[in-house]
C-alpha atoms as a PDB file:
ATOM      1  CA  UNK A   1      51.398  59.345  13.165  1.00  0.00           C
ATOM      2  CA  UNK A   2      51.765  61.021   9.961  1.00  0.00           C
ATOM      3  CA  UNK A   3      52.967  58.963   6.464  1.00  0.00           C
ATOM      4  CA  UNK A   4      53.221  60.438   3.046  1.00  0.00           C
ATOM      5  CA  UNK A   5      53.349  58.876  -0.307  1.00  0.00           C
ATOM      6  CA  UNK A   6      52.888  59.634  -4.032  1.00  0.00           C
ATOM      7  CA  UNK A   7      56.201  61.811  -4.436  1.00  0.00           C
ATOM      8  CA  UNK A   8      58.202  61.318  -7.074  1.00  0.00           C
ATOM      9  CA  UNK A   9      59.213  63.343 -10.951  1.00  0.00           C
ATOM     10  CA  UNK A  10      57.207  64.645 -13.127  1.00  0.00           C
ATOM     11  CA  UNK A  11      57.672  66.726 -16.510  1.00  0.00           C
ATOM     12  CA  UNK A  12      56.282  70.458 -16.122  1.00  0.00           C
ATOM     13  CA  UNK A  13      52.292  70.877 -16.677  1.00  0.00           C
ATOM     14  CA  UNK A  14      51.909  67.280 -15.439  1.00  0.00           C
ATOM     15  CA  UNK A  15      50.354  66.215 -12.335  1.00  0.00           C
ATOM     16  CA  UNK A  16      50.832  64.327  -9.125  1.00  0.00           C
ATOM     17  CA  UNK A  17      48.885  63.539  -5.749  1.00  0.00           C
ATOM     18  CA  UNK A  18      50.517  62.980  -2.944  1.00  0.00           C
ATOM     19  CA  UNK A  19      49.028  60.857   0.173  1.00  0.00           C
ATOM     20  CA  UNK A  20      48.999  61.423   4.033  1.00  0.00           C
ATOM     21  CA  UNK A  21      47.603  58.642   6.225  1.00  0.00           C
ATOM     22  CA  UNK A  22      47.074  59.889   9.654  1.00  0.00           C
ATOM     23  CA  UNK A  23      47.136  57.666  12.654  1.00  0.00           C
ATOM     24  CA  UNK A  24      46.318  58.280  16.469  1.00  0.00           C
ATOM     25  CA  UNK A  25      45.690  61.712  17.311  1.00  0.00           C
ATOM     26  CA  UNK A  26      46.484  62.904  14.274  1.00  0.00           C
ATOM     27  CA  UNK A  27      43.889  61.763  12.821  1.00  0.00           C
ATOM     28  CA  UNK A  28      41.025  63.963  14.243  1.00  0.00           C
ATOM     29  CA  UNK A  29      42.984  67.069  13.908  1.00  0.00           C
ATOM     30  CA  UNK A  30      43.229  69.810  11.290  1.00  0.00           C
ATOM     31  CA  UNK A  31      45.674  68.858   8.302  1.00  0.00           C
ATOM     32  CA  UNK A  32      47.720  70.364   6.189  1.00  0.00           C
ATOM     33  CA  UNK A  33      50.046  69.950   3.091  1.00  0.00           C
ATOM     34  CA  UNK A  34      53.780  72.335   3.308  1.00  0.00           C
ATOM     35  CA  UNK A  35      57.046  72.074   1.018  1.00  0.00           C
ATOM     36  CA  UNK A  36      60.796  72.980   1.245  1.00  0.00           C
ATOM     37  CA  UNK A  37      62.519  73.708  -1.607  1.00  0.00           C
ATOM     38  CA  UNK A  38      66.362  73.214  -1.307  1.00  0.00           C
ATOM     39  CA  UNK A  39      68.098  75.767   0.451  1.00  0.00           C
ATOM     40  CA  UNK A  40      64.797  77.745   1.323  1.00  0.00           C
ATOM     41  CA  UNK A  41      62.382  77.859   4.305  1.00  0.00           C
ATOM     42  CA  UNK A  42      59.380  75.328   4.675  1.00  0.00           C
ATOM     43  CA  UNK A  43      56.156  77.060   3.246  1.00  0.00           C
ATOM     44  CA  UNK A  44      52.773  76.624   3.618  1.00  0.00           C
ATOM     45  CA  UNK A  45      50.977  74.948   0.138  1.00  0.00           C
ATOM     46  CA  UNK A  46      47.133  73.819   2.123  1.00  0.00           C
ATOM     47  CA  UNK A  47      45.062  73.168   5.114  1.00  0.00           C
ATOM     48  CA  UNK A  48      42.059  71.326   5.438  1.00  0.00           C
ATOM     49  CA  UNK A  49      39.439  71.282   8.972  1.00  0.00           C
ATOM     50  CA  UNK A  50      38.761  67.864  10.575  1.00  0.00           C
ATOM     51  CA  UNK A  51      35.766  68.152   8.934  1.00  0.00           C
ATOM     52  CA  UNK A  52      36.812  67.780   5.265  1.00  0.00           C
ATOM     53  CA  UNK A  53      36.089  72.023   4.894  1.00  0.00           C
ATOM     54  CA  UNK A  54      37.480  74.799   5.491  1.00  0.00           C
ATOM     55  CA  UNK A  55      40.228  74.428   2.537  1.00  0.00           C
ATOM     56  CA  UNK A  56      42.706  77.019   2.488  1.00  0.00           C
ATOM     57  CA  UNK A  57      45.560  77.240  -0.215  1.00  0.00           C
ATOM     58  CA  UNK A  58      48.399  79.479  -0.687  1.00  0.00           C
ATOM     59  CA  UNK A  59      48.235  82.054  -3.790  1.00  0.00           C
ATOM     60  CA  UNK A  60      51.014  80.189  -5.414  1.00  0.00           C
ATOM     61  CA  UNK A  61      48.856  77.329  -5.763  1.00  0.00           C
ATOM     62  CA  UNK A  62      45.566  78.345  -6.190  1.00  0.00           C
ATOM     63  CA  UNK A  63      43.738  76.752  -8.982  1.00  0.00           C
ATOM     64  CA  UNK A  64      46.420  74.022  -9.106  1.00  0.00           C
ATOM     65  CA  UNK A  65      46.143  72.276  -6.012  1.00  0.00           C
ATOM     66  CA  UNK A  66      43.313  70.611  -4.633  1.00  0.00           C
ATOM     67  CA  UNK A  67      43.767  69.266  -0.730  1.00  0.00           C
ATOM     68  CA  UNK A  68      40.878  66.893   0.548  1.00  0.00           C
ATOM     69  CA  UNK A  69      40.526  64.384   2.808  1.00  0.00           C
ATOM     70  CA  UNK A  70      38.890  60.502   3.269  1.00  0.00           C
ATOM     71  CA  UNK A  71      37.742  60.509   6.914  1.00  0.00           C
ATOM     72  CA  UNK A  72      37.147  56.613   6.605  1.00  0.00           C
ATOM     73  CA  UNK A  73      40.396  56.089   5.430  1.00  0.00           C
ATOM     74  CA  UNK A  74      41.961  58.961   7.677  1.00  0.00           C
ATOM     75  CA  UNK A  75      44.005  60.067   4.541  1.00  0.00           C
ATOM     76  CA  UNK A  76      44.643  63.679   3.240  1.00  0.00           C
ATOM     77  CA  UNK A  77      45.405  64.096  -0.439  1.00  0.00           C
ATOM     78  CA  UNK A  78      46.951  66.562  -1.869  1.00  0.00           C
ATOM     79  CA  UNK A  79      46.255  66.875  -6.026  1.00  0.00           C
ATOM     80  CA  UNK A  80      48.691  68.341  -7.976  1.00  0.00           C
ATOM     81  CA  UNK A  81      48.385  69.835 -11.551  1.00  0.00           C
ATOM     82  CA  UNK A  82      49.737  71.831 -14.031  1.00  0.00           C
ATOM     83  CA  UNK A  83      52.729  71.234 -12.046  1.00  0.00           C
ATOM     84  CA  UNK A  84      55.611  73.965 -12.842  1.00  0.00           C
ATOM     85  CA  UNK A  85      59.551  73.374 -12.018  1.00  0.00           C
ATOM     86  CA  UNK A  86      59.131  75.936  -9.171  1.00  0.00           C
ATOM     87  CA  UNK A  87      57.446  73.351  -7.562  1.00  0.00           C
ATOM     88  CA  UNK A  88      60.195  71.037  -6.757  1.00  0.00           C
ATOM     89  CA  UNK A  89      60.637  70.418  -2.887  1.00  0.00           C
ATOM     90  CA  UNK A  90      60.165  68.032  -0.541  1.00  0.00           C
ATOM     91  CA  UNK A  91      56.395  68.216   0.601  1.00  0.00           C
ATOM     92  CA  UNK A  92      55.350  67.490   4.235  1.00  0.00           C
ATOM     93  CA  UNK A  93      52.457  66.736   5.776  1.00  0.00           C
ATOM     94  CA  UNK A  94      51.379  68.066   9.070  1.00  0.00           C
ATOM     95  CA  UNK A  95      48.809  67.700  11.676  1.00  0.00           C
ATOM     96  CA  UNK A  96      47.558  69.813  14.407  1.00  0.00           C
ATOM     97  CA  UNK A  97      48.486  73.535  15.999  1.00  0.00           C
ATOM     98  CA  UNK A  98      51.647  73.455  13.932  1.00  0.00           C
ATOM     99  CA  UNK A  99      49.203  73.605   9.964  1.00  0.00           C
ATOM    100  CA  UNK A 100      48.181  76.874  11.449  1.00  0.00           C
ATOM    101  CA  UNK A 101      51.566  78.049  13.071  1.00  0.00           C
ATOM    102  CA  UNK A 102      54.535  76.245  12.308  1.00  0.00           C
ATOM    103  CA  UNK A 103      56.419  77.518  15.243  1.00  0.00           C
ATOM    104  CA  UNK A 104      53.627  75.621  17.481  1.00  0.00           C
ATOM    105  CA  UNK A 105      54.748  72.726  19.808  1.00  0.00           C
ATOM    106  CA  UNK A 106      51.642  71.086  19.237  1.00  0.00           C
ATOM    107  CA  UNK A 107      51.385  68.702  16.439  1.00  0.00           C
ATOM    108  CA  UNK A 108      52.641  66.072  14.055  1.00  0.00           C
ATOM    109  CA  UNK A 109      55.348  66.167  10.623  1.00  0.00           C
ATOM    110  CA  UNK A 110      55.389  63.249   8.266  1.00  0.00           C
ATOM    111  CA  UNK A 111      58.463  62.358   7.268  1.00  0.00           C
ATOM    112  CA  UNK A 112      58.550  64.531   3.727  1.00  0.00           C
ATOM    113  CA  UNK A 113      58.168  63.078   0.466  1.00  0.00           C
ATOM    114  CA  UNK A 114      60.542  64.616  -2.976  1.00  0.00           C
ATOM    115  CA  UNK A 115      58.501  66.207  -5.733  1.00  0.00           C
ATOM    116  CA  UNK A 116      60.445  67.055  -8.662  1.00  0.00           C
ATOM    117  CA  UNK A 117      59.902  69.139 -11.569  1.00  0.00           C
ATOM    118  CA  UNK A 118      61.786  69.044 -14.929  1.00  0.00           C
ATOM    119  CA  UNK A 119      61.159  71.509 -17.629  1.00  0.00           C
END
């Protein structure tokens, strides 16, 4: 339902976007960007509506990050710059109840994608 793409390393201030190309259901639902940095819990990076609005970002990445979406193409993006070493984890894509509460049994994960960041 869910692929990502575009991970991969990256010196620090540099950028990145990853790719999430949503099939099925989760396609017409809202999406979201997360990451899990090793030996920590999965946090929430941005969420996007169905719509393409309704952009929400967490503090640690405002101004950084840009999420937006393709409806043709059914593909979120998420555009990463000024990229610090603190951003190193593996970045998921979701879909569904679960952008808004992880704990949700309703919706989709992509399989996660490694972003690293050397300083």
């Amino acid at each position: 339902q869910l692929v990502e793409s575009g991970g991969g390393w990256v010196q620090a201030g540099g950028s990145l976007r990853l790719s999430c190309a949503a099939s099925g259901r989760a396609s017409s639902l809202v999406m979201g960007w997360f990451r899990q940095a090793p030996g920590k819990e999965r946090n929430f990076v941005a969420r996007i509506g169905w719509s393409g609005g309704n952009k929400v970002y967490a503090d640690s990445v405002k101004g950084r990050f840009t999420i937006s979406s393709d409806n043709a193409r059914k593909t979120v993006y998420l555009q990463m710059n000024s990229l610090k070493p603190e951003d190193t984890a593996v970045y998921y894509c979701a879909a569904g109840a679960v952008v808004v509460d992880p704990s949700a049994s309703d919706g989709y994960w992509g399989q996660g994608t490694q972003v690293t960041v050397s300083s």
